[in-house]
Protein backbone atom coordinates (compact mmCIF):
# COMPACT_ATOMS: atom_id res chain seq x y z
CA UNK A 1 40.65 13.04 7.57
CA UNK A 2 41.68 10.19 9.05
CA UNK A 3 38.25 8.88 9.41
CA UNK A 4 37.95 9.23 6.22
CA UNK A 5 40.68 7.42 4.79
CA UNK A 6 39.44 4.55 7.09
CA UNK A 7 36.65 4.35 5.26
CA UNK A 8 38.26 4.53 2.01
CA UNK A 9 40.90 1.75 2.93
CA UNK A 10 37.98 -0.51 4.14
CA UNK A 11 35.95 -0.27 0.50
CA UNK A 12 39.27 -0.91 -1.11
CA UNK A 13 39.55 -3.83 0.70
CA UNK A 14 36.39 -5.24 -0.08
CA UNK A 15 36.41 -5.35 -3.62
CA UNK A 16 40.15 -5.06 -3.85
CA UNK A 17 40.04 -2.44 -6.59
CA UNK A 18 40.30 0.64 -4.83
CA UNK A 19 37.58 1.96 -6.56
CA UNK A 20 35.79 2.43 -3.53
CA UNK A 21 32.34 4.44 -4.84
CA UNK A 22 31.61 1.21 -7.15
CA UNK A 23 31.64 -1.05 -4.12
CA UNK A 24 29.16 1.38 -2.61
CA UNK A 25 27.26 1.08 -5.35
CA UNK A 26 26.81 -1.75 -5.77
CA UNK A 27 25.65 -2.45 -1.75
CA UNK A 28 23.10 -0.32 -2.25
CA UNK A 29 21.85 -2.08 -5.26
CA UNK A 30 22.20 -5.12 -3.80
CA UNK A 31 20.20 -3.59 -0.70
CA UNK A 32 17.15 -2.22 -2.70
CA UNK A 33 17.06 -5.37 -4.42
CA UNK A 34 16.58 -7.42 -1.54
CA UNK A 35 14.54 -5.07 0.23
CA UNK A 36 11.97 -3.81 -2.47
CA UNK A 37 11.90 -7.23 -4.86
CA UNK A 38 13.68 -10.15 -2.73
CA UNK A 39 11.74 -9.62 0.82
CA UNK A 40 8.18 -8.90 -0.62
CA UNK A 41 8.63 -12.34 -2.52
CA UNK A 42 9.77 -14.03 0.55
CA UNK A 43 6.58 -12.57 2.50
CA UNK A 44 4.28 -13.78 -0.18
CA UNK A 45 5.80 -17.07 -0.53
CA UNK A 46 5.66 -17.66 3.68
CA UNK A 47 2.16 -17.61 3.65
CA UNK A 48 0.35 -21.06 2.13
CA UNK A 49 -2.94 -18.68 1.37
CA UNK A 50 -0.76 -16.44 -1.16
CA UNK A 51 1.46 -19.30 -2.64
CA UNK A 52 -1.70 -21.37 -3.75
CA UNK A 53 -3.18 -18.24 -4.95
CA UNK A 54 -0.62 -17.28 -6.91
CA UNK A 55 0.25 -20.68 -8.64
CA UNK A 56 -3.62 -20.42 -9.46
CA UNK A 57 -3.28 -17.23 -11.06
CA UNK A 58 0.11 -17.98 -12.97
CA UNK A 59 -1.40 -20.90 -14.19
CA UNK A 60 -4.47 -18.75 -15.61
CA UNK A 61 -2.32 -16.00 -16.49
CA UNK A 62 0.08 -18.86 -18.74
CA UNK A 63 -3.38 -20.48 -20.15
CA UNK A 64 -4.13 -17.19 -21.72
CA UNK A 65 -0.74 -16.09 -23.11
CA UNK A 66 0.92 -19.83 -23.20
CA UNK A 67 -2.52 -21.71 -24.26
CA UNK A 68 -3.99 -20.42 -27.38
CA UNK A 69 -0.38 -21.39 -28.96
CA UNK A 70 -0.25 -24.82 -27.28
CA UNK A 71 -4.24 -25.44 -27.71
CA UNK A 72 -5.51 -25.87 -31.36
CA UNK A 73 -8.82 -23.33 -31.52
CA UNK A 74 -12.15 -24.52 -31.40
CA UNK A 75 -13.77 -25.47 -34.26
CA UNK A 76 -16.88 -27.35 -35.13
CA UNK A 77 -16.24 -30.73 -35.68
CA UNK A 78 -13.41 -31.12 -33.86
CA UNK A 79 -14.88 -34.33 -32.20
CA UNK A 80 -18.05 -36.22 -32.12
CA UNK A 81 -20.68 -34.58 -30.27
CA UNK A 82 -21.23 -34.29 -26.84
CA UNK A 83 -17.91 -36.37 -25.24
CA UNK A 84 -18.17 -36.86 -21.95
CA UNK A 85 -14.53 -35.70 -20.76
CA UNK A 86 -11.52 -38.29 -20.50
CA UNK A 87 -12.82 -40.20 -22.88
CA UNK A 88 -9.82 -38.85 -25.42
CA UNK A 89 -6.63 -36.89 -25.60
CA UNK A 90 -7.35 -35.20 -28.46
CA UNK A 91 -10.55 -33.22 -26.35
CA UNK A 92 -9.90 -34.33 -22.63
CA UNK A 93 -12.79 -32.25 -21.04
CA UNK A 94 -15.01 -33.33 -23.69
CA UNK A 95 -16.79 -31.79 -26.65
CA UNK A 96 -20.16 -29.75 -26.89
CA UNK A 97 -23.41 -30.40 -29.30
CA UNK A 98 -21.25 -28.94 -32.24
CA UNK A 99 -18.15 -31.18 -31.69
CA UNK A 100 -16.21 -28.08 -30.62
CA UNK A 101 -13.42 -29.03 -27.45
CA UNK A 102 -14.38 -27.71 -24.28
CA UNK A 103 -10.65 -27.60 -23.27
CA UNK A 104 -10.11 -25.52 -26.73
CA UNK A 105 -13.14 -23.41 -25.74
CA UNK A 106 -11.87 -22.77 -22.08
CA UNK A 107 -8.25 -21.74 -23.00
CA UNK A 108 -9.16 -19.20 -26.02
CA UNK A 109 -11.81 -17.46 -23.55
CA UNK A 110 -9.25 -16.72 -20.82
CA UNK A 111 -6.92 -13.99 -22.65
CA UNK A 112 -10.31 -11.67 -23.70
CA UNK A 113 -11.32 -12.45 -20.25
CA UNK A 114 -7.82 -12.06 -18.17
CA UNK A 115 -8.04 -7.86 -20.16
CA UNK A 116 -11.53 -7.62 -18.72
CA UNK A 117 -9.95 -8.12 -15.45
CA UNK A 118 -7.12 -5.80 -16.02
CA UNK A 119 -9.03 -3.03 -17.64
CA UNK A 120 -12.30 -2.85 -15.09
CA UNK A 121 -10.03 -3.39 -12.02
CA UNK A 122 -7.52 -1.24 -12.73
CA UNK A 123 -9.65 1.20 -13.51
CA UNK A 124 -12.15 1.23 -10.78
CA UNK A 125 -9.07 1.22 -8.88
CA UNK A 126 -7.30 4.05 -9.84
CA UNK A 127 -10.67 6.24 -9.67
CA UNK A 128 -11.61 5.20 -5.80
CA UNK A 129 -7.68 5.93 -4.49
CA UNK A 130 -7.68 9.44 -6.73
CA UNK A 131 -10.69 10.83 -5.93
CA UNK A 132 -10.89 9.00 -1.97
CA UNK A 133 -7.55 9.92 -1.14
CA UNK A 134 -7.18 13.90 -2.41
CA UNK A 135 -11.17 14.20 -0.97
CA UNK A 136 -10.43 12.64 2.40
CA UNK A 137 -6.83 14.85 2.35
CA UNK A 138 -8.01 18.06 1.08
CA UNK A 139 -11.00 18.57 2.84
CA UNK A 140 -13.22 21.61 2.13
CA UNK A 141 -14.95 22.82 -1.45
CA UNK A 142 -12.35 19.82 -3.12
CA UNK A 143 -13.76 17.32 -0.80
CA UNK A 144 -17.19 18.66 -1.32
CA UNK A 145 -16.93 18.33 -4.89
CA UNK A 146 -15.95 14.96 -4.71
CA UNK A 147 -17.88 13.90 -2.27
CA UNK A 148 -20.71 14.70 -4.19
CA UNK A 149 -19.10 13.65 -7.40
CA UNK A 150 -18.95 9.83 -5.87
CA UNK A 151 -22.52 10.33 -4.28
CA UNK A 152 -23.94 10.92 -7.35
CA UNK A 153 -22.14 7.80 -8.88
CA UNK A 154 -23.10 5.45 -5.98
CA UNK A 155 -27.24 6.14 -6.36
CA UNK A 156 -27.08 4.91 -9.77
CA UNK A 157 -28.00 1.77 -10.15
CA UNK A 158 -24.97 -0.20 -11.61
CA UNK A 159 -26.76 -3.14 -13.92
CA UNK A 160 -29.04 -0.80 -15.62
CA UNK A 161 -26.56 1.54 -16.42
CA UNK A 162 -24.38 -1.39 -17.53
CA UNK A 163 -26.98 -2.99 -19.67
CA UNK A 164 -27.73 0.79 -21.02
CA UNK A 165 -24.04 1.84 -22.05
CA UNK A 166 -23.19 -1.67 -23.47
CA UNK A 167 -26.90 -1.35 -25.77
CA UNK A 168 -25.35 1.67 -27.08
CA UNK A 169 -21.89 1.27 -27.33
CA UNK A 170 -21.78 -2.45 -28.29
CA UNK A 171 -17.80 -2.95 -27.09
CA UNK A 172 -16.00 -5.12 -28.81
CA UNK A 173 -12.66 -4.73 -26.83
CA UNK A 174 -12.18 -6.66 -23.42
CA UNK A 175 -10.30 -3.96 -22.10
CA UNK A 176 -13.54 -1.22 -23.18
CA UNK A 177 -15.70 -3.98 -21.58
CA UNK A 178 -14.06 -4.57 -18.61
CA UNK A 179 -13.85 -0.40 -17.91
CA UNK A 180 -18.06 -0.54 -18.44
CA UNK A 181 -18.62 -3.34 -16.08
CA UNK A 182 -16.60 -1.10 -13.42
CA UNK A 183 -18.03 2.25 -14.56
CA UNK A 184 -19.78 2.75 -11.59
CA UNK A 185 -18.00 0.27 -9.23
CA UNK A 186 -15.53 2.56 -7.41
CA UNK A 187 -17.99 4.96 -5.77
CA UNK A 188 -18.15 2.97 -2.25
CA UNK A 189 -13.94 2.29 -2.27
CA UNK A 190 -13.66 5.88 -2.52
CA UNK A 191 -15.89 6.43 0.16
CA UNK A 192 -14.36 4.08 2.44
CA UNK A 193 -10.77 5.26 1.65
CA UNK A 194 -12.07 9.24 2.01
CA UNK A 195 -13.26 7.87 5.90
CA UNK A 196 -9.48 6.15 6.12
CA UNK A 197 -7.56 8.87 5.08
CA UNK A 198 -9.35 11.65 7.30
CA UNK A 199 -8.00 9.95 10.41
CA UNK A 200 -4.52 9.23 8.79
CA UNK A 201 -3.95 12.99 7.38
CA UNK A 202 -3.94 13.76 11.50
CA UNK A 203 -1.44 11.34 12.38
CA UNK A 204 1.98 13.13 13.76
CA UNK A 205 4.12 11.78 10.38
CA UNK A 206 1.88 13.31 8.20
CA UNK A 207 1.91 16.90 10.07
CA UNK A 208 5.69 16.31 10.59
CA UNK A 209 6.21 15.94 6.52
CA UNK A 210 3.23 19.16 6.31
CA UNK A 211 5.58 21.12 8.48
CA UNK A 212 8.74 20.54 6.94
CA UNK A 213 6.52 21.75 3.57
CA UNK A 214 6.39 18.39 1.22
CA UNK A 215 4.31 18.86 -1.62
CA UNK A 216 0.95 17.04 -1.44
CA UNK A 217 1.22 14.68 -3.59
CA UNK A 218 4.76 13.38 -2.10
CA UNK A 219 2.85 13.31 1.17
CA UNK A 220 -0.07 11.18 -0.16
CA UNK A 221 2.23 8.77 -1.86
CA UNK A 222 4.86 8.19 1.39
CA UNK A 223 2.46 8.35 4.23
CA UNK A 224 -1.47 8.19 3.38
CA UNK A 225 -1.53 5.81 0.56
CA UNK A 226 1.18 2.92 1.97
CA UNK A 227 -1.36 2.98 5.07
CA UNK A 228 -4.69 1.98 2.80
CA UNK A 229 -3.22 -0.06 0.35
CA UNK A 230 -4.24 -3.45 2.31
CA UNK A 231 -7.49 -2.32 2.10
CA UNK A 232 -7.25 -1.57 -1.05
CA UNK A 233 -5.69 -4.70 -2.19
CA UNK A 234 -8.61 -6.69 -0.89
CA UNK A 235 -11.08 -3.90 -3.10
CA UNK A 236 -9.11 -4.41 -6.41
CA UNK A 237 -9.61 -8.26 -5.85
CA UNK A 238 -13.34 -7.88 -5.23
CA UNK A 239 -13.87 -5.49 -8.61
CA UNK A 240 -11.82 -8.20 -10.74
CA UNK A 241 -14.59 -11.03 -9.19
CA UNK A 242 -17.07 -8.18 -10.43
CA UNK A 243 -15.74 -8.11 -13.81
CA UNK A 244 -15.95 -11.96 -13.72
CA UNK A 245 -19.30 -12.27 -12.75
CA UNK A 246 -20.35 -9.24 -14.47
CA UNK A 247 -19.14 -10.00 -17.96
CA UNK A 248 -20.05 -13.76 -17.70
CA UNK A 249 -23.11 -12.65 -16.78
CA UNK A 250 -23.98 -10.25 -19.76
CA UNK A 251 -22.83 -12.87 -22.17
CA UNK A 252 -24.90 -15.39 -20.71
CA UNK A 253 -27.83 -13.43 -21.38
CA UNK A 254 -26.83 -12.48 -24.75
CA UNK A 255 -25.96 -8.49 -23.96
CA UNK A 256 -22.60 -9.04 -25.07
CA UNK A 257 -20.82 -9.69 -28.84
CA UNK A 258 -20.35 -13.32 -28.96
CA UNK A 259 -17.51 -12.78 -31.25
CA UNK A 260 -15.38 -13.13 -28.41
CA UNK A 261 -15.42 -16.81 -26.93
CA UNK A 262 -16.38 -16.55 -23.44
CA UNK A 263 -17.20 -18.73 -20.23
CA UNK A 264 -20.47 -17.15 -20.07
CA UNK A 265 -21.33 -18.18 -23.97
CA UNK A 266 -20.75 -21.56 -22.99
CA UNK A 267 -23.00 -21.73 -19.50
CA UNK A 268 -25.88 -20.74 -22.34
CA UNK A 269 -24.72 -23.40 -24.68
CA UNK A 270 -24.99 -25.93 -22.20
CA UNK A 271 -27.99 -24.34 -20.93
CA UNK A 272 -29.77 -24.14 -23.93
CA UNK A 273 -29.03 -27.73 -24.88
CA UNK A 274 -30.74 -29.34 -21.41
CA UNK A 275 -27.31 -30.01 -19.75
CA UNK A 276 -28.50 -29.11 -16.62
CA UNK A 277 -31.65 -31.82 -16.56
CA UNK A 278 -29.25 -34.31 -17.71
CA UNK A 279 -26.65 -36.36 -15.90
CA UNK A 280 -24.55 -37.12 -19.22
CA UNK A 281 -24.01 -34.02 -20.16
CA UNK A 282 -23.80 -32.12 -16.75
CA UNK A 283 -19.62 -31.81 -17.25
CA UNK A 284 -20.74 -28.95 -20.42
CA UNK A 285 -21.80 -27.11 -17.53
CA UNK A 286 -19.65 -27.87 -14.37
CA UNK A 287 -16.50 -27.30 -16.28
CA UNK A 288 -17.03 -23.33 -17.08
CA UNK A 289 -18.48 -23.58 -13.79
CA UNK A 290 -15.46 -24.95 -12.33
CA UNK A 291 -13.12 -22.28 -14.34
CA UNK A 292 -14.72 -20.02 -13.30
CA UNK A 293 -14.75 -20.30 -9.09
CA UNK A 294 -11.21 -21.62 -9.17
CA UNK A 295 -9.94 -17.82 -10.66
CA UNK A 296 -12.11 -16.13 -8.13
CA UNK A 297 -10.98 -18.69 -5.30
CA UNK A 298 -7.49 -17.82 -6.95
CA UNK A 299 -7.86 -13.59 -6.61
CA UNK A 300 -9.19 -14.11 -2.72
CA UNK A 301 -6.25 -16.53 -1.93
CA UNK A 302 -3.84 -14.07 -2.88
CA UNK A 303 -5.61 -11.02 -1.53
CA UNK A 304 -6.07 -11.94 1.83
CA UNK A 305 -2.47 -13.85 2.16
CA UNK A 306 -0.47 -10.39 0.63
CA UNK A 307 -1.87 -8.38 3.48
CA UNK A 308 1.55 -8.40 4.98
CA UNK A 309 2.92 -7.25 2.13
CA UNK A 310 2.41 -3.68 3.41
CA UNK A 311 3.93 -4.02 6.57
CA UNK A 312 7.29 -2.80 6.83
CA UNK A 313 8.15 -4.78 10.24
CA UNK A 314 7.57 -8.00 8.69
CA UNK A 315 8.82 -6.91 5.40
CA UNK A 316 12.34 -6.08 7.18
CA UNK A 317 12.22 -9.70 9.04
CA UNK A 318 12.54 -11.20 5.30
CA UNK A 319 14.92 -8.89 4.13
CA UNK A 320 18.56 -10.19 4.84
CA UNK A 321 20.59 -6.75 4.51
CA UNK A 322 18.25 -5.43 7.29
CA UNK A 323 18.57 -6.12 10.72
CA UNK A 324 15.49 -6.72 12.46
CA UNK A 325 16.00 -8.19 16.21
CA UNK A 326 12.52 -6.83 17.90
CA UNK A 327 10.46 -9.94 18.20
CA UNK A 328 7.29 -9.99 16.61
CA UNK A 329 4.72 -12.41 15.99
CA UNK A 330 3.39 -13.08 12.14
């Protein structure tokens, strides 16, 4: 009892209420907040590969929400043809062979573009940790199943199929488009993470939490997947490249809806009007070019700089309501 009232007389002092359950309260608030929100942004910001990555992807991600309001749409005839770019503020990167700003043209094709990434990554994603993680837990007839479920998917060969489901469903929604680019995509993550997770199922934490009788899924969400998610992390950046590539790609060649503006519309443009043979009007080119490689440079940055993320040694370094004194080198 006395103990007790110790402990009582100490909260009341702290927040000089008495009320000593809302000054509990609110430490532990304060606690998760700094260690689930505060020290993961410290952690990515310590690292000069994450923090350019992310400004890169901000600035992408506030070109496509931010842009189309701040960036008058493209239009033919918005300048004289073919502007080299600088040459005015009214169409700084230039203008096409229809007068149309290549700025204006840029910034209305990265929203569609930015939900191709969402959609196809997410997705192919979500399928290679679902079906790699319960195979490679599960084992027997399940893992069989999917094993053979993901074997199947892998020997298909993914631009035919592409080309072949976009022929006949002709999507017009980024999000649609960006799940058929990836249709196919997570077959080899969910290999890999099936091989990961049949060594980390034996590991003594995981047998402790099968012992004490956790349910499976609580077990694959507190010990297996924390353990892959670096991996994954890098595989999600890698399948939003894909989407890049892929969809700029298919509307390159004209397998896409050109209702949508796209980088990959505008690579034909310029193609298709000799910019590539001629010095003057190389920029039509280099500039979708240029948008193009700095998102992707963008995704790796961050990918391979938010690989600490997942570790909880250096995550409790950054956090400062946990008290971390064993050295360790970053």
């Amino acid at each position: 009892m006395a103990e007790t009232n110790s402990t009582f007389d100490a909260t009341e002092d702290r927040d000089g209420t008495g009320d000593g359950s809302a000054a509990t309260r609110s430490e532990v608030y304060k606690e998760w907040l700094d260690v689930a929100v505060l020290a993961p942004l410290r952690v990515v910001w310590s690292d000069w590969r994450t923090r350019l990555g992310t400004l890169i992807i901000l600035f992408y991600v506030l070109m496509g929400t931010v842009g189309p309001y701040l960036v008058p749409e493209p239009t033919q005839g918005q300048g004289p043809n073919k502007v080299a770019p600088f040459q005015s503020m009214s169409y700084p990167l230039g203008t096409n062979g229809i007068g149309e700003s290549l700025l204006s043209e840029i910034v209305y094709a990265t929203p569609p573009m930015l939900k191709m990434i969402l959609g196809g990554a997410v997705f192919s994603t979500i399928m290679a940790m679902t079906i790699g993680t319960v195979s490679g837990y599960k084992g027997g007839f399940v893992d069989r199943v999917l094993t053979t479920f993901t074997d199947i998917a892998m020997t298909i060969p993914g631009l035919p199929l592409i080309i072949v489901l976009v022929a006949i469903f002709e999507p017009g929604n980024p999000y649609l488009i960006g799940i058929l680019l990836s249709i196919n995509g997570w077959a080899g993550l969910a290999r890999s993470i099936r091989s990961q997770v049949l060594s980390i199922r034996d590991h003594s934490y995981v047998e402790v939490s099968r012992i004490m009788g956790t349910s499976t899924p609580r077990i694959l969400v507190d010990d297996v997947v924390p353990n892959i998610m670096p991996y994954v992390l890098i595989n999600f950046v890698n399948s939003a490249r894909g989407v890049i590539f892929g969809s700029v790609g298919l509307y390159y060649l004209g397998l896409l809806s050109s209702i949508e503006n796209n980088w990959g519309i505008m690579l034909n443009d310029a193609y298709t009007n000799a910019a590539i043979y001629s010095l003057d009007m190389v920029y039509w080119l280099l500039i979708p070019m240029i948008t193009i490689v700095t998102l992707s440079f963008g995704l790796v940055l961050f990918a391979q700089g938010t690989e600490k993320l997942f570790n909880p040694r250096i995550r409790a370094r950054h956090a400062e309501t946990v008290e971390d004194t064993a050295p360790y080198e970053e």
